[in-house]
C-alpha atoms as a PDB file:
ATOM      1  CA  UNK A   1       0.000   0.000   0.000  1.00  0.00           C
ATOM      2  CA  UNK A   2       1.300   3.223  -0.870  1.00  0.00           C
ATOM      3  CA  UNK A   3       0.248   6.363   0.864  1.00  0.00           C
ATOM      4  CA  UNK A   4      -2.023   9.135  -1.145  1.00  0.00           C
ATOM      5  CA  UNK A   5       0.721  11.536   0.487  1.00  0.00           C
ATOM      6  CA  UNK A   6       4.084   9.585  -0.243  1.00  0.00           C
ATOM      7  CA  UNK A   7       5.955  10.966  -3.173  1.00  0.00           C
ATOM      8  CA  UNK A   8       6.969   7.667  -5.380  1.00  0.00           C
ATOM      9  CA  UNK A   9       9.082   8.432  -8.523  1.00  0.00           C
ATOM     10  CA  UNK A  10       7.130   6.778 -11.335  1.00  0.00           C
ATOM     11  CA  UNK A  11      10.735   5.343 -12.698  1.00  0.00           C
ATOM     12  CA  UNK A  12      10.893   3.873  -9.016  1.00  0.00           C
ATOM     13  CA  UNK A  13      10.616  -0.165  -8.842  1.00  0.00           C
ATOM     14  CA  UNK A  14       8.088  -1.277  -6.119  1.00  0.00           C
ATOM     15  CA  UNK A  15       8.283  -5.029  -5.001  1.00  0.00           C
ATOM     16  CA  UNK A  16       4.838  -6.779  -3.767  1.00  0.00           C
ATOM     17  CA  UNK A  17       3.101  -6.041  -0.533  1.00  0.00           C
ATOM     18  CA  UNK A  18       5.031  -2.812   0.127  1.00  0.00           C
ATOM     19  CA  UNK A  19       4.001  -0.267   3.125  1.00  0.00           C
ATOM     20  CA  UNK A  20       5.192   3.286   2.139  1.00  0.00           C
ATOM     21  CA  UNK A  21       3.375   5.859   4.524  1.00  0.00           C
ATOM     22  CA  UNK A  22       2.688   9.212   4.444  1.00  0.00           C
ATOM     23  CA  UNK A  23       5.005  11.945   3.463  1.00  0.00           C
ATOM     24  CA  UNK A  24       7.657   9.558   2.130  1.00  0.00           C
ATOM     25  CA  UNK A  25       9.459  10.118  -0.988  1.00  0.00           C
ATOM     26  CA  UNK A  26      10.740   7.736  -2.845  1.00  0.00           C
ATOM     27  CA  UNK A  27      13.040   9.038  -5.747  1.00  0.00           C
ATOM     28  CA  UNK A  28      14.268   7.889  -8.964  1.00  0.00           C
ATOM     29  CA  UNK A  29      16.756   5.218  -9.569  1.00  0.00           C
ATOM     30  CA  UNK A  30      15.351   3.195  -6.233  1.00  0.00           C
ATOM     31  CA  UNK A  31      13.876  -0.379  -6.093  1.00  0.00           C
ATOM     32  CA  UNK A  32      12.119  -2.061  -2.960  1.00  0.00           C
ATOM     33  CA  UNK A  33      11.951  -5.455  -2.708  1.00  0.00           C
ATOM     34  CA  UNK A  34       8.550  -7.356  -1.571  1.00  0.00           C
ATOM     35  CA  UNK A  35       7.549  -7.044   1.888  1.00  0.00           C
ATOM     36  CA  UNK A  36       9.134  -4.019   2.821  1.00  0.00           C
ATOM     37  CA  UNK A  37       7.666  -1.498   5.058  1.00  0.00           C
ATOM     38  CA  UNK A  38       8.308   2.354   5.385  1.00  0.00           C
ATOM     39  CA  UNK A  39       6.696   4.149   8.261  1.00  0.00           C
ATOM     40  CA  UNK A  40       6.438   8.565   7.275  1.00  0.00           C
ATOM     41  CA  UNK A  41       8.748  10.558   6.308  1.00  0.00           C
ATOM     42  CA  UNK A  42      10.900   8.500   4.646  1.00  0.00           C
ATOM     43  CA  UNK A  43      13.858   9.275   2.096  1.00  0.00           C
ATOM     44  CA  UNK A  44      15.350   7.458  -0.414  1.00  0.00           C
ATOM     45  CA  UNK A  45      16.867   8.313  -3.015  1.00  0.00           C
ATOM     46  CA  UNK A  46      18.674   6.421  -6.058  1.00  0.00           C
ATOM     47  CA  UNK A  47      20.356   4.739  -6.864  1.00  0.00           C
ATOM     48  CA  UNK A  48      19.480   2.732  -4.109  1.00  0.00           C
ATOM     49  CA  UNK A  49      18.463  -1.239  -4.385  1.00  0.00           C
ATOM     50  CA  UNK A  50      16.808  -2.494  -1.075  1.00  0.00           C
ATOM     51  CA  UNK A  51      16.450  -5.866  -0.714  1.00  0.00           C
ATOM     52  CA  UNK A  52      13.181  -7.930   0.983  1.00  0.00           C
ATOM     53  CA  UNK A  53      11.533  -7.451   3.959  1.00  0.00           C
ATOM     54  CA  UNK A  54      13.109  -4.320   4.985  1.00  0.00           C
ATOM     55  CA  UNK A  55      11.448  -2.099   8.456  1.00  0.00           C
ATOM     56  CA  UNK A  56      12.325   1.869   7.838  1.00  0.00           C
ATOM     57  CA  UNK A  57      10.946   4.152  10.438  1.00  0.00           C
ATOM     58  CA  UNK A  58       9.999   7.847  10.363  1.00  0.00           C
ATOM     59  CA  UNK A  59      12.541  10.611   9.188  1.00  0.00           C
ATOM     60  CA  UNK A  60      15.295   7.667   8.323  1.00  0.00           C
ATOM     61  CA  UNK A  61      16.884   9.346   4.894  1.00  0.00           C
ATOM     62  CA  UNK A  62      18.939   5.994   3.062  1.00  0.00           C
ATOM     63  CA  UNK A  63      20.987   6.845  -0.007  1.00  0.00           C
ATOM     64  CA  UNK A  64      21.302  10.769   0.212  1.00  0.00           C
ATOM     65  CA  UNK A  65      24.812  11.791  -1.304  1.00  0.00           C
ATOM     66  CA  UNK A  66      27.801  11.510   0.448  1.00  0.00           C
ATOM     67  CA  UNK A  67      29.173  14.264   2.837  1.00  0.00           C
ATOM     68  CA  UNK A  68      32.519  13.391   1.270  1.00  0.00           C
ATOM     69  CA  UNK A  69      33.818  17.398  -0.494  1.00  0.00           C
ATOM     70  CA  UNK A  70      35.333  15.713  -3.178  1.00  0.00           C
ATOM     71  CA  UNK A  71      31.711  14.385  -4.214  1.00  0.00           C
ATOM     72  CA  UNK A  72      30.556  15.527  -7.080  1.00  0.00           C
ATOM     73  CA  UNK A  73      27.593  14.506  -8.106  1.00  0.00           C
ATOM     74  CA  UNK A  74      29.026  11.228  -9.668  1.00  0.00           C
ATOM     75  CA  UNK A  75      26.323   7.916 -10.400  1.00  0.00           C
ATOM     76  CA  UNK A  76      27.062   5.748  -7.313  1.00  0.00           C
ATOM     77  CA  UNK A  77      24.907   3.633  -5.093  1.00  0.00           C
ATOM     78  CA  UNK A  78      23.244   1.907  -1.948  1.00  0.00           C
ATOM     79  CA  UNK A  79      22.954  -1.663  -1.825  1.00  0.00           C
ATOM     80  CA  UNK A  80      20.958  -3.019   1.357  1.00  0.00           C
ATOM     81  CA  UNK A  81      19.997  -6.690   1.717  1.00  0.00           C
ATOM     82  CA  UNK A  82      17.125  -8.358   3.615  1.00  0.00           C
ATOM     83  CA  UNK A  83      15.325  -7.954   6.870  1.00  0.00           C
ATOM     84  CA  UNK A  84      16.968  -4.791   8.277  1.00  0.00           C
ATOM     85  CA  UNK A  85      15.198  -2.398  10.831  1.00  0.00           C
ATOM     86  CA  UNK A  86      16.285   0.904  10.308  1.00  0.00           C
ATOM     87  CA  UNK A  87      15.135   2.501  13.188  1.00  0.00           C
ATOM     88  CA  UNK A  88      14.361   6.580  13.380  1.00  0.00           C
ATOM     89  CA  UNK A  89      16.489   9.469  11.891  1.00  0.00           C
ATOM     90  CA  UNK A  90      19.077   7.006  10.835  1.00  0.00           C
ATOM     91  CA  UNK A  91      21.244   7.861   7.637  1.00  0.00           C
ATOM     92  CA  UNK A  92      22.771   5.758   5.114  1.00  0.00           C
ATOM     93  CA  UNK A  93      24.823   7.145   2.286  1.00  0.00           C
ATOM     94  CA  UNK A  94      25.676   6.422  -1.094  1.00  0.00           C
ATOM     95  CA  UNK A  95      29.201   5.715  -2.431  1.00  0.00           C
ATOM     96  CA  UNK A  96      32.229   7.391  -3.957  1.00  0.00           C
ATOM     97  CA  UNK A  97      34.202   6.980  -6.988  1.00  0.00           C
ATOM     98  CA  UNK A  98      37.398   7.023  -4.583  1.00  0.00           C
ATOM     99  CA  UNK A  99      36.648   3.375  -3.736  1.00  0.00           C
ATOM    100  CA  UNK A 100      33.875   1.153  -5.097  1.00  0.00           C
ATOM    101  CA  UNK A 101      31.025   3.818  -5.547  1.00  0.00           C
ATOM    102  CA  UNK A 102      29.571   1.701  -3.676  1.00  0.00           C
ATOM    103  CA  UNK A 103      28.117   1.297   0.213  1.00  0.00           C
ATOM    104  CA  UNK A 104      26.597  -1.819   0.976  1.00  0.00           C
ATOM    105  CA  UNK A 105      24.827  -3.318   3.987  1.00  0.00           C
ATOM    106  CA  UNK A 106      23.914  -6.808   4.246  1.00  0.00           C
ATOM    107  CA  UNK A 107      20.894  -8.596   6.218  1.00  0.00           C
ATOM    108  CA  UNK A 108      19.360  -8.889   9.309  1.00  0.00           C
ATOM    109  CA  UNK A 109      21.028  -6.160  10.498  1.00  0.00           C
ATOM    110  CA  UNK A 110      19.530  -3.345  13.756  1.00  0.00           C
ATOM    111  CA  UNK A 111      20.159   0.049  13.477  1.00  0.00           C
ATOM    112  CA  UNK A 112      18.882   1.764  15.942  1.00  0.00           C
ATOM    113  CA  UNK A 113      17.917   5.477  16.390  1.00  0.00           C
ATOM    114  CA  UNK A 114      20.322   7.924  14.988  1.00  0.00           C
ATOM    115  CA  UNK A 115      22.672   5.487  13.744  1.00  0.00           C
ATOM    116  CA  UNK A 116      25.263   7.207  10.916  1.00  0.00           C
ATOM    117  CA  UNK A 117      26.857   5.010   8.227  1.00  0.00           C
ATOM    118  CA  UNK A 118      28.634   7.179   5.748  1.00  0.00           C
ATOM    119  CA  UNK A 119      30.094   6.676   2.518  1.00  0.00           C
ATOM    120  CA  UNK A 120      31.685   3.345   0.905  1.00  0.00           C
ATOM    121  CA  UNK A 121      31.299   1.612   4.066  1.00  0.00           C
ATOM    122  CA  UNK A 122      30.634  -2.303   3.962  1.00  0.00           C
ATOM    123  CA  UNK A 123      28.440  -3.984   6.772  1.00  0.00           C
ATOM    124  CA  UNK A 124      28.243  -7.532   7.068  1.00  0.00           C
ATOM    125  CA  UNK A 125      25.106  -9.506   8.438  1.00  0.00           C
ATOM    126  CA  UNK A 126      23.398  -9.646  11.591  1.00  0.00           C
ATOM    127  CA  UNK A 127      25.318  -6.178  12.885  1.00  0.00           C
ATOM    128  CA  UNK A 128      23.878  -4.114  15.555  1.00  0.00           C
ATOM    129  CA  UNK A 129      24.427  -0.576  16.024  1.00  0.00           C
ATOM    130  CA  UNK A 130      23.057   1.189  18.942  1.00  0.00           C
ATOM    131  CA  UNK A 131      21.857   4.594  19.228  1.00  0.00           C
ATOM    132  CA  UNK A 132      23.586   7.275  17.870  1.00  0.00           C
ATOM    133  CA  UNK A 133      26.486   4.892  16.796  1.00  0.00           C
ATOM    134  CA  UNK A 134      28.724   6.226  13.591  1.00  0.00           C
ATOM    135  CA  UNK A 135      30.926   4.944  11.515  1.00  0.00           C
ATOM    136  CA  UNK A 136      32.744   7.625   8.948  1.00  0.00           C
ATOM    137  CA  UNK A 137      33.842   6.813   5.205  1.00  0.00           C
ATOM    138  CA  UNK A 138      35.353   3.580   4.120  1.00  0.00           C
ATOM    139  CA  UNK A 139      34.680   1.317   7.540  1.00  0.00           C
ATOM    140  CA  UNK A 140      33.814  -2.456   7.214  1.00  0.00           C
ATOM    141  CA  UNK A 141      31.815  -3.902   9.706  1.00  0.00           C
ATOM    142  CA  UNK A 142      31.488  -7.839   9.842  1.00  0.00           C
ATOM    143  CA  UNK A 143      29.152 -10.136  10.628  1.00  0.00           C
ATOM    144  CA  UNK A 144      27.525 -10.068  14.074  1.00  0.00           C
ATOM    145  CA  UNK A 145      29.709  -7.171  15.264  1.00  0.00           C
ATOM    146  CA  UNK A 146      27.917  -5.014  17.972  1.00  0.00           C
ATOM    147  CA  UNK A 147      28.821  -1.084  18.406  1.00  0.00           C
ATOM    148  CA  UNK A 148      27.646   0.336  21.308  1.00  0.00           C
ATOM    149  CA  UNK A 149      25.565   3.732  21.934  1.00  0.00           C
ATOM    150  CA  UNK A 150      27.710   6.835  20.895  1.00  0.00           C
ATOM    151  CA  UNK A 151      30.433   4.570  19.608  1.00  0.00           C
ATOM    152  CA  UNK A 152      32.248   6.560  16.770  1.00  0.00           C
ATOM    153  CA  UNK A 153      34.759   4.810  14.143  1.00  0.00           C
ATOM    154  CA  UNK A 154      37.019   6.547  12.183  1.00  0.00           C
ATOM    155  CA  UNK A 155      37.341   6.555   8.425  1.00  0.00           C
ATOM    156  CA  UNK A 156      38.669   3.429   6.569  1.00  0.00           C
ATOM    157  CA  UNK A 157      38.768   1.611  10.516  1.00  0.00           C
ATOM    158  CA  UNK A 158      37.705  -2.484  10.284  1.00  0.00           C
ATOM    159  CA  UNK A 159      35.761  -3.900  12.764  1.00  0.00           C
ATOM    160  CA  UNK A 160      35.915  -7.721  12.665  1.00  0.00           C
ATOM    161  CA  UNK A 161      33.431 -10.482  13.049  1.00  0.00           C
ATOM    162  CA  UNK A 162      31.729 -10.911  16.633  1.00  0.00           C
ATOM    163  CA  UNK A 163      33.864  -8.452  18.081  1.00  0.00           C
ATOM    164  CA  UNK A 164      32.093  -5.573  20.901  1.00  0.00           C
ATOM    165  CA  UNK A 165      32.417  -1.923  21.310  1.00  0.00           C
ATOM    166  CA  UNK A 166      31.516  -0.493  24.706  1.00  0.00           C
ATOM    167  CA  UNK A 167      29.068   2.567  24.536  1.00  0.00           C
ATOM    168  CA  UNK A 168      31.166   5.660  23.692  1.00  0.00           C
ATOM    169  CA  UNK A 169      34.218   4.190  22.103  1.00  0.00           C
ATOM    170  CA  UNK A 170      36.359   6.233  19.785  1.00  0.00           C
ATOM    171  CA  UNK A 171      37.945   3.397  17.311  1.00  0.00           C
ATOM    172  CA  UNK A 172      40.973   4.125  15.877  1.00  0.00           C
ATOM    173  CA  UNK A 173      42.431   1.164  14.770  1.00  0.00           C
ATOM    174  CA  UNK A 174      40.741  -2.198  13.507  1.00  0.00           C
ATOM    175  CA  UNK A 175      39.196  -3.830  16.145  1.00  0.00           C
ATOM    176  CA  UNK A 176      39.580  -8.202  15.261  1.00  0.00           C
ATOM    177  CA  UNK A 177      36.922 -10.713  15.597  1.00  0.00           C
ATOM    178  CA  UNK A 178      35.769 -11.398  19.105  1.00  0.00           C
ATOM    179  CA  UNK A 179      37.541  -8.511  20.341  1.00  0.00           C
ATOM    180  CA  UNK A 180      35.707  -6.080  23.132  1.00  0.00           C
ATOM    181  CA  UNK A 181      37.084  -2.742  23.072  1.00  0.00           C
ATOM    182  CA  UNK A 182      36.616   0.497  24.947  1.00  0.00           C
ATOM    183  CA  UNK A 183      37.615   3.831  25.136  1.00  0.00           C
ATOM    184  CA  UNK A 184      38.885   6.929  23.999  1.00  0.00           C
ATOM    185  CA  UNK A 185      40.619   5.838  21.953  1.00  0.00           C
ATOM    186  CA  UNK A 186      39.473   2.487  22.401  1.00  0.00           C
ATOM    187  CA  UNK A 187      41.749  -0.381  23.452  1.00  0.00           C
ATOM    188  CA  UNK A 188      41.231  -4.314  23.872  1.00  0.00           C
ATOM    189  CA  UNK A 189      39.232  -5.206  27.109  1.00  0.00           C
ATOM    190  CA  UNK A 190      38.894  -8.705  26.680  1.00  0.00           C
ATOM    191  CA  UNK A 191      36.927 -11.136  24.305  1.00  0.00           C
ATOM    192  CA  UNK A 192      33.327 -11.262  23.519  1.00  0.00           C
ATOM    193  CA  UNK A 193      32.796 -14.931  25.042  1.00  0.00           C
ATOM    194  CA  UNK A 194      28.883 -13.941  25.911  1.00  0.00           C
ATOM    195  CA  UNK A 195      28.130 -13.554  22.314  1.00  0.00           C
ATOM    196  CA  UNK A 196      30.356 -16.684  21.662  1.00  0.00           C
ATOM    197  CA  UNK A 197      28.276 -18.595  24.416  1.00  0.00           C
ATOM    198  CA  UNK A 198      24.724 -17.363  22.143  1.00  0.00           C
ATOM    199  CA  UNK A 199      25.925 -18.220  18.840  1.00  0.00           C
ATOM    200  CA  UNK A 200      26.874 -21.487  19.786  1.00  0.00           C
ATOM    201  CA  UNK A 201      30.529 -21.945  19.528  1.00  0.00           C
ATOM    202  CA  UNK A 202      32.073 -24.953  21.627  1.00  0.00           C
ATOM    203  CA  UNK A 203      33.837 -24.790  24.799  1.00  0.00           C
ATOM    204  CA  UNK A 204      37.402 -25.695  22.680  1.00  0.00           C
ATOM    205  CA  UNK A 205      37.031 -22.595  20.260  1.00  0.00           C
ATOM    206  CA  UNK A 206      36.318 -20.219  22.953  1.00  0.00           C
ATOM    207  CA  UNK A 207      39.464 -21.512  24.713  1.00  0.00           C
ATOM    208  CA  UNK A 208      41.108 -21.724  21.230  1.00  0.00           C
ATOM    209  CA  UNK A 209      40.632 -17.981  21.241  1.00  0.00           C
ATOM    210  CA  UNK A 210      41.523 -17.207  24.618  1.00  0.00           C
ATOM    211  CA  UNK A 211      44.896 -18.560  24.130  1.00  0.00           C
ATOM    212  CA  UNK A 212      44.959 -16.121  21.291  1.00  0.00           C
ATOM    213  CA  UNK A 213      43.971 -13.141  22.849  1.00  0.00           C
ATOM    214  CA  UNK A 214      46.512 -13.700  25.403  1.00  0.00           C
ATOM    215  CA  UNK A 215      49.208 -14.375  23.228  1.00  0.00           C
ATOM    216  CA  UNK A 216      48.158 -10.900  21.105  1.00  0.00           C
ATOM    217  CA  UNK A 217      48.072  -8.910  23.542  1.00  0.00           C
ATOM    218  CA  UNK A 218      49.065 -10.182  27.373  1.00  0.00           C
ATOM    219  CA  UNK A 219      52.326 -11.854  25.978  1.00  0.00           C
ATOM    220  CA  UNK A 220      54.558  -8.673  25.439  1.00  0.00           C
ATOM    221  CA  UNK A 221      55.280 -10.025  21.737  1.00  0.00           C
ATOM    222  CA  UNK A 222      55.194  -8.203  18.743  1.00  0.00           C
ATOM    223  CA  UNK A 223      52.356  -9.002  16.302  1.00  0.00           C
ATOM    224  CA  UNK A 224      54.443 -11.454  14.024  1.00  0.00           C
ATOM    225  CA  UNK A 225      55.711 -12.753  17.119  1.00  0.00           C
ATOM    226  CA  UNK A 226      52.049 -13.546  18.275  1.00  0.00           C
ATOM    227  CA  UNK A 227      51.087 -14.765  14.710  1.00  0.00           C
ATOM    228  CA  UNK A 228      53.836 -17.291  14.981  1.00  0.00           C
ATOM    229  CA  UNK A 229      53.221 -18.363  17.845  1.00  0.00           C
ATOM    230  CA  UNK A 230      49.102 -19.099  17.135  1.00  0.00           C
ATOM    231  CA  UNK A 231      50.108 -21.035  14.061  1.00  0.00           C
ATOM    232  CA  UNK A 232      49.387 -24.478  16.090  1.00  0.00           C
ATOM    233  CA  UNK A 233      45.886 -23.467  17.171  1.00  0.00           C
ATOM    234  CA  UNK A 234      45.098 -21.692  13.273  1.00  0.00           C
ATOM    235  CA  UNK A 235      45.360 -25.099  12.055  1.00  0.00           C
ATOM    236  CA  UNK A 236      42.494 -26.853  14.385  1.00  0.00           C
ATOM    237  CA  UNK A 237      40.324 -23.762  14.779  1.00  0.00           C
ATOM    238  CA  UNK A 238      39.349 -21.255  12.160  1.00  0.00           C
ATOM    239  CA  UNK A 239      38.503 -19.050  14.120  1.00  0.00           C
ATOM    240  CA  UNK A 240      42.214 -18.607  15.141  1.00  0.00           C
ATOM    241  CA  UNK A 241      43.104 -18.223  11.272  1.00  0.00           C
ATOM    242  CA  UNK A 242      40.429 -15.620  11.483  1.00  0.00           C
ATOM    243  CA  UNK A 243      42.215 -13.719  13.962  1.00  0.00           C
ATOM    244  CA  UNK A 244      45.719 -14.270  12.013  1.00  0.00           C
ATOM    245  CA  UNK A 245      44.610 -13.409   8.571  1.00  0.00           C
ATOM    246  CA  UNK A 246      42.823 -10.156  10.016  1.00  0.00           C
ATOM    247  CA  UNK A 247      45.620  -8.830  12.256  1.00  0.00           C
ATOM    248  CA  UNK A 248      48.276  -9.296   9.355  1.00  0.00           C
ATOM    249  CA  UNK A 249      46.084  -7.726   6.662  1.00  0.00           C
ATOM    250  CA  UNK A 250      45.769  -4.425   8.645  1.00  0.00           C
ATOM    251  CA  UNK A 251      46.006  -1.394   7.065  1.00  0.00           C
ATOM    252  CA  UNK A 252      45.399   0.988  10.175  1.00  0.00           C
ATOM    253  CA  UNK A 253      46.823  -1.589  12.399  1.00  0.00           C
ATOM    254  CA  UNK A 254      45.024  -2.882  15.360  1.00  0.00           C
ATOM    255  CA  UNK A 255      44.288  -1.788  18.784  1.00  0.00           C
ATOM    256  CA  UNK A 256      46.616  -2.658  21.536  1.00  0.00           C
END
């Protein structure tokens, strides 16, 4: 059902059983996939694909142009997968033609009120960004990463795979998988065994990957001195060649 107020661009691709409520607008270049739901006051603007099943509350504005100066004007896009909530005010920006002119968000993913993802920034599945949480151009998020309220990441930072950020963390660095970090600027504080515990990894992995936060970062080595020495572990747990491959392909390096 679309709204008799909602704006729809008549070049705009509407999926099947689509909510779009009043005062939306829904420009050209943008496709919604069956099943989605807009509350009011809604933007989006192309090109944008959105994917199935979708949950966009009130004054949410997903794939405005970049805040990025050297923007200009150049065809680039928003690619969002299935069954997100994108809770209230919460913006989501297009790409640049510095990197892939591309940002892309994948499924099942919460972002709560005032959440900020800006430009060329990849976000895995099943992420969760509290309120007011930002990341600026560039950042990857992986899957089933959780950033606190207020957390803020800096441009081109990687957050890994299951790893935590307390509320109010300034990220600097990459933060690897099952990492918890917090601060300003935000250091390692530990591993994220609760979410470990819910998503059902065994009793061996999580000690897998204590040994390997300990040797990281509670063994006084240097990284390549750590790497070595988890080599034994990578091989039985992937989740240990997780942690390798991520901390030696570092651009920004990771917190310490």
């Amino acid at each position: 059902m679309i709204d008799k107020l909602a704006f729809v661009h008549p070049d705009a691709k509407i999926g099947n059983n689509v909510t779009i409520g009043p005062w939306c607008y829904i420009g050209e270049g943008v496709e919604i996939g069956d099943d989605c739901w807009l509350s009011s006051h809604v933007v989006v603007k192309g090109p944008t694909v959105i994917g199935k099943g979708n949950r966009i509350f009130q004054f949410a504005s997903v794939g405005e142009e970049c805040q990025d100066k050297k923007y200009a004007g150049e065809p680039t896009r928003l690619i969002i997968g299935d069954n997100n909530i994108i809770r209230e005010s919460v913006t989501i920006h297009r790409g640049t033609i510095q990197d892939n002119s591309e940002t892309r968000i994948g499924s099942n993913n919460l972002f709560m009120a005032y959440v900020h993802i800006a430009h060329d920034c990849v976000v895995g599945n099943n992420v969760i960004m509290a309120n007011n949480a930002s990341i600026a151009g560039h950042c990857h998020v992986d899957d089933f990463a959780i950033l606190g309220g207020m957390t803020g990441v800096h441009q081109f930072v990687h957050i890994g795979a299951h790893a935590f950020t307390a509320g109010a963390s300034l990220v600097l660095q990459d933060v690897p998988p099952f990492v918890m970090a917090s601060g300003q600027a935000a250091t390692p504080r530990g591993l994220n065994f609760e979410g470990m515990k819910r998503r059902g990894f065994s009793k061996e992995t999580q000690q897998a990957m204590r040994r390997a936060y300990k040797t990281m970062y509670r063994s006084s080595l240097t990284v390549a001195e750590a790497v070595e020495a988890m080599k034994e572990d990578a091989e039985q747990f992937p989740e240990v060649a997780d942690f390798i491959e991520f901390c030696t392909s570092s651009n920004r390096g990771i917190i310490r």
